[in-house]
N, C-alpha and C. Protein backbone atom coordinates (compact mmCIF):
# COMPACT_ATOMS: atom_id res chain seq x y z
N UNK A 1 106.25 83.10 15.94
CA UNK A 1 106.50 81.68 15.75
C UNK A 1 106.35 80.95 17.07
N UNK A 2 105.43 79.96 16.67
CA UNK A 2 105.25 79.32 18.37
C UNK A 2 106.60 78.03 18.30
N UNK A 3 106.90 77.57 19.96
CA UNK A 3 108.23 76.63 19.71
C UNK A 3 107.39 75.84 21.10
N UNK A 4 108.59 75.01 21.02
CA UNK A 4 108.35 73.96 22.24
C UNK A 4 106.90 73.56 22.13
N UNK A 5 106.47 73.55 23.59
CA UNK A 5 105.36 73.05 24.09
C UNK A 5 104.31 73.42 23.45
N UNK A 6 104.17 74.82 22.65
CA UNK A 6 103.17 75.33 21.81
C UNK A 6 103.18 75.14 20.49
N UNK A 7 104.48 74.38 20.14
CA UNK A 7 104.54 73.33 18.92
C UNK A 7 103.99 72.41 18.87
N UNK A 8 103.98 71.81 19.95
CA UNK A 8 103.10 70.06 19.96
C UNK A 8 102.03 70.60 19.71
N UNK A 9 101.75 71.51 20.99
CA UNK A 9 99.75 71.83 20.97
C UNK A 9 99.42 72.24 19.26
N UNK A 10 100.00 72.87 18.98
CA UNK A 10 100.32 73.31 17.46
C UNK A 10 99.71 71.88 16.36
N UNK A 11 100.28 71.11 16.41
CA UNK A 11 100.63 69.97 15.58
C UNK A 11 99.58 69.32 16.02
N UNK A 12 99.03 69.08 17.78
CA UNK A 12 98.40 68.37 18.00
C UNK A 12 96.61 68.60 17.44
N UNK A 13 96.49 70.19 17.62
CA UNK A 13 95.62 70.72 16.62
C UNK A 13 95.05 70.25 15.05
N UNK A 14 96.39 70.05 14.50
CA UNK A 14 96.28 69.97 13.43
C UNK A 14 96.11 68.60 13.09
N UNK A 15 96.94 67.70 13.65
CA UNK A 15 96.67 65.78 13.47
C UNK A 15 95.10 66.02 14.04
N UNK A 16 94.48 66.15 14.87
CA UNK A 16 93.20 66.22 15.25
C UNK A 16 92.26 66.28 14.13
N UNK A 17 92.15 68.12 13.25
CA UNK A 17 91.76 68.12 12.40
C UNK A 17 91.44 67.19 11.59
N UNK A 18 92.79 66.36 11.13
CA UNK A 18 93.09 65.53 10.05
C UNK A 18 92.44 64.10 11.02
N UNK A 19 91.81 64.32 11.79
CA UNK A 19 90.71 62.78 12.45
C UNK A 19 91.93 61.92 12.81
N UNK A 20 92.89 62.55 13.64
CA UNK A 20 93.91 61.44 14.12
C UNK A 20 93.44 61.92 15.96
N UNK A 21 93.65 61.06 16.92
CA UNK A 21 93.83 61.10 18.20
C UNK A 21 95.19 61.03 18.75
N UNK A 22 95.66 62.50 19.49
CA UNK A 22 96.69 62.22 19.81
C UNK A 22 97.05 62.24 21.12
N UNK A 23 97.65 62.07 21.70
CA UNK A 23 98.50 61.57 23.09
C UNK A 23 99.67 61.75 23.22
N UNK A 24 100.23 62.51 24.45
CA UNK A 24 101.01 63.49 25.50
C UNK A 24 101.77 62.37 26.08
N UNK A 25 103.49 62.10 25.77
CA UNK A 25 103.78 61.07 27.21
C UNK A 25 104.08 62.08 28.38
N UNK A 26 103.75 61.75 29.50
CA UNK A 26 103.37 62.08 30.68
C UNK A 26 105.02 63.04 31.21
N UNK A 27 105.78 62.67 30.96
CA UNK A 27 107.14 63.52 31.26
C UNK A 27 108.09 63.59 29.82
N UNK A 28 109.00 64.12 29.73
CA UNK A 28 109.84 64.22 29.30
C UNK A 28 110.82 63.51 28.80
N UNK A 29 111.45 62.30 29.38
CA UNK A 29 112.14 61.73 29.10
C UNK A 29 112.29 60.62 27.82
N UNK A 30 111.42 61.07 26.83
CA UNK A 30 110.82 59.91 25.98
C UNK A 30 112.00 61.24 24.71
N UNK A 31 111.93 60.40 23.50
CA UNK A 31 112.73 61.01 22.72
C UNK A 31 111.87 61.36 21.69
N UNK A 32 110.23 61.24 22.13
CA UNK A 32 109.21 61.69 21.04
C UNK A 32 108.18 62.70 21.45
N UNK A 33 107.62 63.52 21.42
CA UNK A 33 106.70 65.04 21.77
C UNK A 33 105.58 64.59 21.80
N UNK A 34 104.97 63.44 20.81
CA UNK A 34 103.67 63.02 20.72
C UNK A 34 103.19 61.57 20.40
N UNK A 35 102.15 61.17 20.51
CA UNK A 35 102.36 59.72 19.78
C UNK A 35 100.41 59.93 19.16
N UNK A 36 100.02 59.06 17.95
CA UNK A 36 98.96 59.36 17.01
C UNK A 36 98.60 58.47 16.88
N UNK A 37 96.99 57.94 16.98
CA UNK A 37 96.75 57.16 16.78
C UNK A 37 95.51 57.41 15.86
N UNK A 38 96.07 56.76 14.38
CA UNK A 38 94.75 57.33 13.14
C UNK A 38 93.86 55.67 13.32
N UNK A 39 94.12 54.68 14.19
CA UNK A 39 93.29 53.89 13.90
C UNK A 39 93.62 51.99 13.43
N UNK A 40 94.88 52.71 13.60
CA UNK A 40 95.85 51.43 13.29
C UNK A 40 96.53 51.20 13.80
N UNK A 41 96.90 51.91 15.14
CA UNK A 41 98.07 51.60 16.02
C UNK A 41 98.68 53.19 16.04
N UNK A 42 99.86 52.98 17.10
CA UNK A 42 100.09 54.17 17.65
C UNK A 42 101.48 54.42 16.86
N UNK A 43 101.75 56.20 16.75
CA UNK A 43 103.00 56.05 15.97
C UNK A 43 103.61 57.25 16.84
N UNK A 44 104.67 57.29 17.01
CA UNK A 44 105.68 58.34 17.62
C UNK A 44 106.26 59.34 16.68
N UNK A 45 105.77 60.82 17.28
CA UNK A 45 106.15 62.22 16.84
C UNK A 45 107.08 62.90 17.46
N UNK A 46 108.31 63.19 16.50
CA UNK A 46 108.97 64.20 17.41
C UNK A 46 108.70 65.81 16.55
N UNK A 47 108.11 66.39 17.30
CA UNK A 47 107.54 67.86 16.95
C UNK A 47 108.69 68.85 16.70
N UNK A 48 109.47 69.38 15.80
CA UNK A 48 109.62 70.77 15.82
C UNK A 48 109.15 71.49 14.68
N UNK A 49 109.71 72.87 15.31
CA UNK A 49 109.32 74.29 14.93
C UNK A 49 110.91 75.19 14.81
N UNK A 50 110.49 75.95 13.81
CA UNK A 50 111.95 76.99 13.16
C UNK A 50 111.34 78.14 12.59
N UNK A 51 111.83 78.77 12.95
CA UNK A 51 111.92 80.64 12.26
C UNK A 51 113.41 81.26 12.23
N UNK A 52 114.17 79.64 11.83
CA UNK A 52 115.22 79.79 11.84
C UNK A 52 115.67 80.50 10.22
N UNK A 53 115.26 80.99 9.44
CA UNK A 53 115.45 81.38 7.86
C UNK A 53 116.73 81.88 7.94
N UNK A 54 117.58 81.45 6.80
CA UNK A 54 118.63 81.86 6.60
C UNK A 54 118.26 82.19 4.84
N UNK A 55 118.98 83.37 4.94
CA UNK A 55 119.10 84.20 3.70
C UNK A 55 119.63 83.91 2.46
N UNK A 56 121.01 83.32 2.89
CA UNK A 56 122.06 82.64 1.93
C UNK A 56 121.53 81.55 1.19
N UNK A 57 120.76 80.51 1.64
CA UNK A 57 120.36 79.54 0.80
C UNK A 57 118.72 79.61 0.82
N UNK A 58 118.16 80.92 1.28
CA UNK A 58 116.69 81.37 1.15
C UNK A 58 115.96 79.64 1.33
N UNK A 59 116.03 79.74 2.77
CA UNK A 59 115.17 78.26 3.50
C UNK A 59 115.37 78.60 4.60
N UNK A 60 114.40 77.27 5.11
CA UNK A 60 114.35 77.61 6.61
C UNK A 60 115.19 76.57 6.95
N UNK A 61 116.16 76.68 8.61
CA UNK A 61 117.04 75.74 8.80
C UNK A 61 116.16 75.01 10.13
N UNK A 62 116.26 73.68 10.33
CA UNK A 62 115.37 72.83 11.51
C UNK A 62 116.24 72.09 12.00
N UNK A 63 116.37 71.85 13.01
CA UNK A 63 117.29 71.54 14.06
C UNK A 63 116.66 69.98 13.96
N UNK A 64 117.45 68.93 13.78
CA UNK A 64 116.52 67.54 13.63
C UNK A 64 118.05 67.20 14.60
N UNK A 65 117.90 67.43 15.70
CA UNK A 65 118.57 66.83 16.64
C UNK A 65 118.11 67.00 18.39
N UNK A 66 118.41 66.52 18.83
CA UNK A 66 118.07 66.81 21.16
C UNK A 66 119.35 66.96 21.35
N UNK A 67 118.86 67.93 22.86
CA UNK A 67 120.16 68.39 23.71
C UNK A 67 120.85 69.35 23.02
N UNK A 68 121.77 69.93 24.03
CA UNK A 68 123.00 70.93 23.75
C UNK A 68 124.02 70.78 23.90
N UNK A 69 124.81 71.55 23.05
CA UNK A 69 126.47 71.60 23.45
C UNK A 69 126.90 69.86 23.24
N UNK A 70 128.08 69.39 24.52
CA UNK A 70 128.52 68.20 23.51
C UNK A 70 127.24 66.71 24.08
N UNK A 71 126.40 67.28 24.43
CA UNK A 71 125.17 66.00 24.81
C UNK A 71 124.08 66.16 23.85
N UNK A 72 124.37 66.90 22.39
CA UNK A 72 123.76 67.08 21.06
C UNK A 72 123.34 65.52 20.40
N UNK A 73 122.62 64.81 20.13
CA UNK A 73 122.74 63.62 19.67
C UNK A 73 121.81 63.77 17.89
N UNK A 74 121.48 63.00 17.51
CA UNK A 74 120.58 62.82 16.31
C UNK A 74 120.17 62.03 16.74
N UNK A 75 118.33 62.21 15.97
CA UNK A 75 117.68 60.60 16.11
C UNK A 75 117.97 59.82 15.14
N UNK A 76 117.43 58.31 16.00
CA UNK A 76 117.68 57.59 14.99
C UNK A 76 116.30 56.78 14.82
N UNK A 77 116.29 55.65 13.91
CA UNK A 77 115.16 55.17 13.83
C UNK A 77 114.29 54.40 15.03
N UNK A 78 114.97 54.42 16.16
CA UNK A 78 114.39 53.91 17.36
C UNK A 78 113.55 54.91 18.33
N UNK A 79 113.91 55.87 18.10
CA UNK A 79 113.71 57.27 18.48
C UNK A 79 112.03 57.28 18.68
N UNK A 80 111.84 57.72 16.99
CA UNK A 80 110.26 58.32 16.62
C UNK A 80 110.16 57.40 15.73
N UNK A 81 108.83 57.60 15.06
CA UNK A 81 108.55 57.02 13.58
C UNK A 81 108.58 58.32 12.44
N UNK A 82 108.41 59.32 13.03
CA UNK A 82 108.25 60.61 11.82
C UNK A 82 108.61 61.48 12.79
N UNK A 83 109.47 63.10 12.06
CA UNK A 83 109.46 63.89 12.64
C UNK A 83 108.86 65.25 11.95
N UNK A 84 107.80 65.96 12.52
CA UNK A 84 106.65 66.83 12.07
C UNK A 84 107.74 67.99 12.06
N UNK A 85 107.68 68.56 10.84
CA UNK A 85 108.23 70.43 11.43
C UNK A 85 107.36 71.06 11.18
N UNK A 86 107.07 72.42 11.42
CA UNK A 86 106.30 73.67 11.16
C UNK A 86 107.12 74.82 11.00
N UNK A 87 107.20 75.13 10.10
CA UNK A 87 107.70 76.78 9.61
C UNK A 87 106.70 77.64 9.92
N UNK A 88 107.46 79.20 9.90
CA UNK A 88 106.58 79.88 10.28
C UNK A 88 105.11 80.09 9.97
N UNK A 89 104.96 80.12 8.48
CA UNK A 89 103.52 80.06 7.68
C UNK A 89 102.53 79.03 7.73
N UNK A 90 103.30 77.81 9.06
CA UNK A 90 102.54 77.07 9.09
C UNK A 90 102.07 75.99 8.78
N UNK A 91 102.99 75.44 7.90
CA UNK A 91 103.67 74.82 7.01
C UNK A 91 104.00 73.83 7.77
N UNK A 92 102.73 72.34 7.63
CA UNK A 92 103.83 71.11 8.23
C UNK A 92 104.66 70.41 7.62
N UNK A 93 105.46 69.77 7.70
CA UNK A 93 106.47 68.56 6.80
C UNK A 93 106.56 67.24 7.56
N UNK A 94 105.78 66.18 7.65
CA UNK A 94 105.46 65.40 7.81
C UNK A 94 106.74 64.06 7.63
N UNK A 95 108.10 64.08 7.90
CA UNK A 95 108.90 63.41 7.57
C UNK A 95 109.03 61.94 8.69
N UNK A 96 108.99 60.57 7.37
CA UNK A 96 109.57 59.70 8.50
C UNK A 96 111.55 59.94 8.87
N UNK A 97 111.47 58.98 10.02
CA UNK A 97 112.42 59.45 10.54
C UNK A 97 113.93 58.84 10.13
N UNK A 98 113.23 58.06 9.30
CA UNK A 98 114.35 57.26 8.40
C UNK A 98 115.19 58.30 7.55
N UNK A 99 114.01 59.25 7.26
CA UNK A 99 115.00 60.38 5.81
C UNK A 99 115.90 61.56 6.99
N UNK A 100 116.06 61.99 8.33
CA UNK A 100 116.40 62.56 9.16
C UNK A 100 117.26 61.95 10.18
N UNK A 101 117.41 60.40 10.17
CA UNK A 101 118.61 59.54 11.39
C UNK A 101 119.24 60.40 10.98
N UNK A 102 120.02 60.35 11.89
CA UNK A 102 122.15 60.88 11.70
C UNK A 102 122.12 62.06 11.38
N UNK A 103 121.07 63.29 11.18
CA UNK A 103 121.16 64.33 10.30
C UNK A 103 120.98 65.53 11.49
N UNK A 104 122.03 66.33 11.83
CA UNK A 104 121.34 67.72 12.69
C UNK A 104 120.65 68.63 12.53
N UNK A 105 120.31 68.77 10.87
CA UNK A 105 120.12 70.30 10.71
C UNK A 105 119.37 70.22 8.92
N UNK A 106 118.21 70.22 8.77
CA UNK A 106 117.44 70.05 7.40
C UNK A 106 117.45 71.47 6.92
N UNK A 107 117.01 71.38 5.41
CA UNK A 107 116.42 72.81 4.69
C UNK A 107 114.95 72.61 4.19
N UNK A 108 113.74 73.56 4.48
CA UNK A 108 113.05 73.21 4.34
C UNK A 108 112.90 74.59 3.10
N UNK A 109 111.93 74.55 2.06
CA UNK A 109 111.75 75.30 1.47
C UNK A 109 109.83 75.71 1.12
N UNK A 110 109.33 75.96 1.85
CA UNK A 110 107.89 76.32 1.96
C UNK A 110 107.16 77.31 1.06
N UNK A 111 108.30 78.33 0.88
CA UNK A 111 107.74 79.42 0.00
C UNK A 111 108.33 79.40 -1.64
N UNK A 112 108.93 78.27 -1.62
CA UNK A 112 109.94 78.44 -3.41
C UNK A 112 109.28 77.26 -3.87
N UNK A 113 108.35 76.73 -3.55
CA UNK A 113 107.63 75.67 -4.69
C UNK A 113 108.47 74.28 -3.80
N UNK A 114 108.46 73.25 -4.85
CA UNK A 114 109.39 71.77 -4.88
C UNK A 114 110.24 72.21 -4.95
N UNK A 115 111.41 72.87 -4.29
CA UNK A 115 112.81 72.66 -4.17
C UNK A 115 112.93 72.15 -3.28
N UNK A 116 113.85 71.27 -2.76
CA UNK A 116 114.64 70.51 -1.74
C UNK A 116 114.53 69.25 -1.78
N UNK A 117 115.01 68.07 -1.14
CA UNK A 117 114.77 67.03 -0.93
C UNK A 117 113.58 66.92 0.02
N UNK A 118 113.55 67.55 0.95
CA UNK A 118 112.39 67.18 1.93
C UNK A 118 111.22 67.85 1.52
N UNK A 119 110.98 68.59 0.61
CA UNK A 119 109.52 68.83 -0.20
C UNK A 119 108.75 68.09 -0.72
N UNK A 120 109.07 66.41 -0.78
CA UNK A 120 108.34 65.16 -0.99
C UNK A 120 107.24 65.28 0.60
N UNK A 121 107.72 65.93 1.21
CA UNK A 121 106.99 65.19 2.61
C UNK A 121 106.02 66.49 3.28
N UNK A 122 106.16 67.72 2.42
CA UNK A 122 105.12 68.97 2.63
C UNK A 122 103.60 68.57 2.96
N UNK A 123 102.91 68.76 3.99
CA UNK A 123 101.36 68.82 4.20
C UNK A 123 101.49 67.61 4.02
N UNK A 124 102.02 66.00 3.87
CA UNK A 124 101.59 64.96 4.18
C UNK A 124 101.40 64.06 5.29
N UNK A 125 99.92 64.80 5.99
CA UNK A 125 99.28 64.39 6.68
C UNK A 125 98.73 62.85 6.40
N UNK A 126 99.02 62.61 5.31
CA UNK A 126 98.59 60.80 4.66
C UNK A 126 99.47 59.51 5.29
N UNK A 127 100.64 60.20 5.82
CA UNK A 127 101.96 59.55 6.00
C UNK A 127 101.21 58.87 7.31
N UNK A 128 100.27 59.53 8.15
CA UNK A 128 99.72 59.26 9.65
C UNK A 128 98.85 58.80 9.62
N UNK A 129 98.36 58.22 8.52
CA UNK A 129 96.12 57.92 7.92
C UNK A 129 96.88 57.00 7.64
């Protein structure tokens, strides 16, 4: 499972594919991994990645929060405009960031069909076109 920095490149791969141009902010301090531009203006990505699977509720768990310990925050809608995950198989989820404010911790379900709430937003690469 690739994470971090080989998540963006990851994602950035893949928005490419899908005829989007994307762009790197220059350090760190921004609260978004990427920003996309399909042609209409620029939109802000915050990238993660999980091979976090938990057994008990057979999903994967995604950390939709920054920082550690008690400097943990959630985004909010000022943040990003969407936040991309990738499961292990590869699997993007294309979520705006409206359905993830306030939230630390999603279930994604990739291999059980439409279960979950966030299975509206599987492979929609359209959300960025």
């Amino acid at each position: 499972m690739i994470t971090g920095v080989s998540g963006e490149l990851s994602f950035a791969a893949s928005a490419a594919e899908h005829g989007m141009t994307v762009l790197f902010p220059y350090d760190n301090q921004t609260p978004y991994d990427v920003v996309v531009d399909a042609g209409h203006g620029f939109q802000k990505i915050q990238v993660k990645t999980t091979n976090n699977y938990n057994d008990e509720r057979d999903c994967y768990r995604v950390a939709t929060s920054r920082g550690h310990g008690s400097t943990k925050t959630t985004y909010s809608c000022e943040d990003a405009d969407y936040v991309a995950c990738q499961t292990p198989d590869n699997t993007w989820y294309i979520i705006p960031i409206e359905e993830v404010a306030g939230i630390g911790m999603i279930n994604l379900y990739p291999h059980r069909g439409s279960l979950g709430i966030y299975e509206l937003w599987r492979e929609r690469w359209d959300m960025l076109l």
